[in-house]
PDB file of N, CA and C in Angstrom:
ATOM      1  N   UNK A   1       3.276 -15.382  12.781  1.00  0.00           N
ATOM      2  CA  UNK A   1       3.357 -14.431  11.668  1.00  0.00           C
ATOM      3  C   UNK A   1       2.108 -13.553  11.659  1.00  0.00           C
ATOM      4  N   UNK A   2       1.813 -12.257  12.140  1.00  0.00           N
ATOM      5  CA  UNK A   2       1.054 -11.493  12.420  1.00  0.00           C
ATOM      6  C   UNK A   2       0.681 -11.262  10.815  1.00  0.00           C
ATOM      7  N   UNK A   3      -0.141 -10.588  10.029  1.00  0.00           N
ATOM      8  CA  UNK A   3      -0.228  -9.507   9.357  1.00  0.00           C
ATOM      9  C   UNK A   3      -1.400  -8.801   8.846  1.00  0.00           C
ATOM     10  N   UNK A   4      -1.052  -7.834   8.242  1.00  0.00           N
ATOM     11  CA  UNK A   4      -1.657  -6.169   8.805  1.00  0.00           C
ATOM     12  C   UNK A   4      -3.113  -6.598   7.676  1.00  0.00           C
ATOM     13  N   UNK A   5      -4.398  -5.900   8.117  1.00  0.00           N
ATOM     14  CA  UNK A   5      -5.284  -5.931   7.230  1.00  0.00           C
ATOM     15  C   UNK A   5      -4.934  -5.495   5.901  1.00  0.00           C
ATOM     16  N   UNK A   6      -4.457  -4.533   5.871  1.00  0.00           N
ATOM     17  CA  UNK A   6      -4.327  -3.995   4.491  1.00  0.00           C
ATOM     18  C   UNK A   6      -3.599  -5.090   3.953  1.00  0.00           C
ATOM     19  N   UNK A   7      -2.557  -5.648   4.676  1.00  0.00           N
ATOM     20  CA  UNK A   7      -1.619  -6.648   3.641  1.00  0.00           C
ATOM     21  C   UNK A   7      -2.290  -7.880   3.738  1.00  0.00           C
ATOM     22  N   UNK A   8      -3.171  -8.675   2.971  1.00  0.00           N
ATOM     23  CA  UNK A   8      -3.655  -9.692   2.368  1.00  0.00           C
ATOM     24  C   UNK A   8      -2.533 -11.029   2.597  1.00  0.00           C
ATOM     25  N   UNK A   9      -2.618 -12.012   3.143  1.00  0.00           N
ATOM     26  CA  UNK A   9      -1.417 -13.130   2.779  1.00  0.00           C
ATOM     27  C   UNK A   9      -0.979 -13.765   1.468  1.00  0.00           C
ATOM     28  N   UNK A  10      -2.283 -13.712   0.957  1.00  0.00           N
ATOM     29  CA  UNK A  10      -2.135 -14.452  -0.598  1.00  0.00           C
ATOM     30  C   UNK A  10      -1.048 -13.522  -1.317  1.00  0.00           C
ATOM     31  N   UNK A  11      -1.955 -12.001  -1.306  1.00  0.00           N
ATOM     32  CA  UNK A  11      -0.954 -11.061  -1.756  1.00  0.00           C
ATOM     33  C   UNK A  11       0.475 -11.416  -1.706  1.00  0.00           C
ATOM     34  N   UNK A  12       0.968 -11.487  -0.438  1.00  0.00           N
ATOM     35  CA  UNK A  12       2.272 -11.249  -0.155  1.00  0.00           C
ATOM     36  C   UNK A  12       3.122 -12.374  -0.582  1.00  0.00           C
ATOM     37  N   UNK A  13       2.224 -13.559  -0.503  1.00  0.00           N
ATOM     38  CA  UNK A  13       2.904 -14.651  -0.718  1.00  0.00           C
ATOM     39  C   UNK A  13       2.940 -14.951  -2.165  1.00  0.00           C
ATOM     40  N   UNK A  14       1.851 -14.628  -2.977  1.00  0.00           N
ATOM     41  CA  UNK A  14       2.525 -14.392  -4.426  1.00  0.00           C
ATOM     42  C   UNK A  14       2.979 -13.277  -4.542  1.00  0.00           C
ATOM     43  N   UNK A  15       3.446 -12.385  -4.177  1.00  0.00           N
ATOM     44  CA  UNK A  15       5.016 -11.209  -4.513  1.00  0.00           C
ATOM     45  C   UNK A  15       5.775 -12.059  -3.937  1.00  0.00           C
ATOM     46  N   UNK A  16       5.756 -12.827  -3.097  1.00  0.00           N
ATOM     47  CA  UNK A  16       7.441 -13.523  -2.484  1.00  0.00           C
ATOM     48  C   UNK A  16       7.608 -14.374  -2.997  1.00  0.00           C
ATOM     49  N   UNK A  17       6.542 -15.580  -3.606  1.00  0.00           N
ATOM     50  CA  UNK A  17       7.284 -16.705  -4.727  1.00  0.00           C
ATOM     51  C   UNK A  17       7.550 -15.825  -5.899  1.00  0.00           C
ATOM     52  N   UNK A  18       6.869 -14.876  -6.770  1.00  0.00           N
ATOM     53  CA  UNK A  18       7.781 -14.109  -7.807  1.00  0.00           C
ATOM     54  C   UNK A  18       8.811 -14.077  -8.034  1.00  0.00           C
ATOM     55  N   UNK A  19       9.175 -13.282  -6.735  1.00  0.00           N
ATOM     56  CA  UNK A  19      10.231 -12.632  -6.181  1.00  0.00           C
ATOM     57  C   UNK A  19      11.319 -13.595  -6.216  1.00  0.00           C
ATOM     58  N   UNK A  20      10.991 -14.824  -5.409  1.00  0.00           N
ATOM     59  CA  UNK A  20      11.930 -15.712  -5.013  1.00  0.00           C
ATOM     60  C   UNK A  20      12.438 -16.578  -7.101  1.00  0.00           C
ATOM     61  N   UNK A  21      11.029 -16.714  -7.616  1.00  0.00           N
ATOM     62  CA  UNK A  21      11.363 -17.351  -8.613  1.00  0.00           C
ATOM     63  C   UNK A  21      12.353 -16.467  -9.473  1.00  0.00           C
ATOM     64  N   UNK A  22      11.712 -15.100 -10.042  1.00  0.00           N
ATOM     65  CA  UNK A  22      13.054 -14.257 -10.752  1.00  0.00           C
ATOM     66  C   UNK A  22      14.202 -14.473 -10.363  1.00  0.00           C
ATOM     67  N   UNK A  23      14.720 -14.351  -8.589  1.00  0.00           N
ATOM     68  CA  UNK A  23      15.565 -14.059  -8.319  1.00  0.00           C
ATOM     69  C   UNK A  23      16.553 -15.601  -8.724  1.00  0.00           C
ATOM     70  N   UNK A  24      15.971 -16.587  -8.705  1.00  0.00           N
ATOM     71  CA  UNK A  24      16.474 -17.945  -8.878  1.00  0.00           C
ATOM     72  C   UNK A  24      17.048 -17.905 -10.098  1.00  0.00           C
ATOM     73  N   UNK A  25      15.706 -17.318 -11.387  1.00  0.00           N
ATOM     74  CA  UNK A  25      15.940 -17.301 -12.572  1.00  0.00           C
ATOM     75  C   UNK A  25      17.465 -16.810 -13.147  1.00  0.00           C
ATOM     76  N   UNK A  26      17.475 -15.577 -12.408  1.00  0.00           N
ATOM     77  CA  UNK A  26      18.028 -14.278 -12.716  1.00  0.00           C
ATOM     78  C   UNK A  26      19.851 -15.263 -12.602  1.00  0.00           C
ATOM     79  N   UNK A  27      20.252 -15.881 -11.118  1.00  0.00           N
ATOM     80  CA  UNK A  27      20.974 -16.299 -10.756  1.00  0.00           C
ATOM     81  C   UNK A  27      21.303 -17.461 -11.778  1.00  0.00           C
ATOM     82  N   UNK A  28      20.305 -18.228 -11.984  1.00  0.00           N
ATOM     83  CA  UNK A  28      20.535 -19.437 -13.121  1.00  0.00           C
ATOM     84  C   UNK A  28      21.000 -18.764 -14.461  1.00  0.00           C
ATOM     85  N   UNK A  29      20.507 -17.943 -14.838  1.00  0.00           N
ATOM     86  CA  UNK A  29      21.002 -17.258 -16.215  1.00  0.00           C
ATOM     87  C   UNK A  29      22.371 -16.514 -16.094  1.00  0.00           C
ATOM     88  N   UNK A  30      22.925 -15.971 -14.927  1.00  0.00           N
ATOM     89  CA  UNK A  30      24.471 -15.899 -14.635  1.00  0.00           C
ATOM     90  C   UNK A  30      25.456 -16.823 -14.632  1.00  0.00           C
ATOM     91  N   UNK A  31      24.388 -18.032 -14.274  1.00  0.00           N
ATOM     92  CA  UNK A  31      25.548 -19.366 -14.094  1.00  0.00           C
ATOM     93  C   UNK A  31      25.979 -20.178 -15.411  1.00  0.00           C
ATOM     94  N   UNK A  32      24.813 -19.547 -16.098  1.00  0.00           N
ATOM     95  CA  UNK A  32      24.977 -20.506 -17.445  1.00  0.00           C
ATOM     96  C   UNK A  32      25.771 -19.254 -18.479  1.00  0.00           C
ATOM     97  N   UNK A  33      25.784 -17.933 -18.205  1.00  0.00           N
ATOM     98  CA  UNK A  33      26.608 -16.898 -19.002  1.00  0.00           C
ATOM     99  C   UNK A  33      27.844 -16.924 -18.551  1.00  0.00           C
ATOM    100  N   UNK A  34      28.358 -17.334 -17.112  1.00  0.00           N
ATOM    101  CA  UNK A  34      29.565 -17.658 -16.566  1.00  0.00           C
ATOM    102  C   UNK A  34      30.271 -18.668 -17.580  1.00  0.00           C
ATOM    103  N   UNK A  35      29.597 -19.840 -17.776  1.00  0.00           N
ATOM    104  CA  UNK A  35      30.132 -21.222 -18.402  1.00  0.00           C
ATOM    105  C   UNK A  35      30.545 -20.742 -20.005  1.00  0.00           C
ATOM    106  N   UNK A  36      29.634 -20.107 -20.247  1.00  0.00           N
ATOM    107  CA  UNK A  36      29.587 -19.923 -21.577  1.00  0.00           C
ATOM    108  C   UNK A  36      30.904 -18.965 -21.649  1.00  0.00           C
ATOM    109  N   UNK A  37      30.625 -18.104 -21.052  1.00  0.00           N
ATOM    110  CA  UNK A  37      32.408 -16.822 -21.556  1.00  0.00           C
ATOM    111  C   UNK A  37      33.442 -17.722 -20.991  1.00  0.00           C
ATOM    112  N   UNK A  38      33.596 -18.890 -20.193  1.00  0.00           N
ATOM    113  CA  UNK A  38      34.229 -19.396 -19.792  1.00  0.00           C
ATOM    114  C   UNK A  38      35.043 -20.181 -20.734  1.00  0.00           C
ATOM    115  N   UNK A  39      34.062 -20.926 -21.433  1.00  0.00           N
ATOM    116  CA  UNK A  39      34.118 -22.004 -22.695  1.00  0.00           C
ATOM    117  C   UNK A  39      34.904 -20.816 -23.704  1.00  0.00           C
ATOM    118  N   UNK A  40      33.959 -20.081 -23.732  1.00  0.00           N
ATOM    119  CA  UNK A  40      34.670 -19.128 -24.908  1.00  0.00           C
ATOM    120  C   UNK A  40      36.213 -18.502 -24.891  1.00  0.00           C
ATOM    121  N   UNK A  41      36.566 -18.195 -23.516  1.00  0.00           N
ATOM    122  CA  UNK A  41      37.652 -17.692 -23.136  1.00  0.00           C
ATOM    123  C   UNK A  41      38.958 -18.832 -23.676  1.00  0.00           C
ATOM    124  N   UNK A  42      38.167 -20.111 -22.857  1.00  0.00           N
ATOM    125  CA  UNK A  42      39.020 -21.553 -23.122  1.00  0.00           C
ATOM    126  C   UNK A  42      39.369 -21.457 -24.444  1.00  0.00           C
ATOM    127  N   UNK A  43      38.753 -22.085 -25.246  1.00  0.00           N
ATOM    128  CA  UNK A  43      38.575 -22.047 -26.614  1.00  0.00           C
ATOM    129  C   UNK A  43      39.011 -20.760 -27.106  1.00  0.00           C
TER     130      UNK A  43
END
C-alpha cells in the first residue's frame, strides 16, 4: 500500500472508518425503518 506524502495514513484511515461507520449506521437505520413500516403495514 504505497501512499502519497500529501496523503497522511492516519488521515485516510480515519475518513475510511467514518466513512465505513456512517455507512453501517446509515444501513442499520433502513433496516430497522423497513421492520417498522412493515409492522405497521401488518397491523
Amino acid at each position: 500500500m504505497a501512499t502519497k506524502p500529501t496523503e497522511p495514513a492516519p488521515s485516510f484511515l480515519q475518513v475510511y472508518t467514518q466513512v465505513r461507520r456512517d455507512r453501517m449506521k446509515h444501513s442499520f437505520l433502513r433496516q430497522i425503518n423497513a421492520c417498522v413500516d412493515w409492522r405497521g403495514i401488518r397491523t
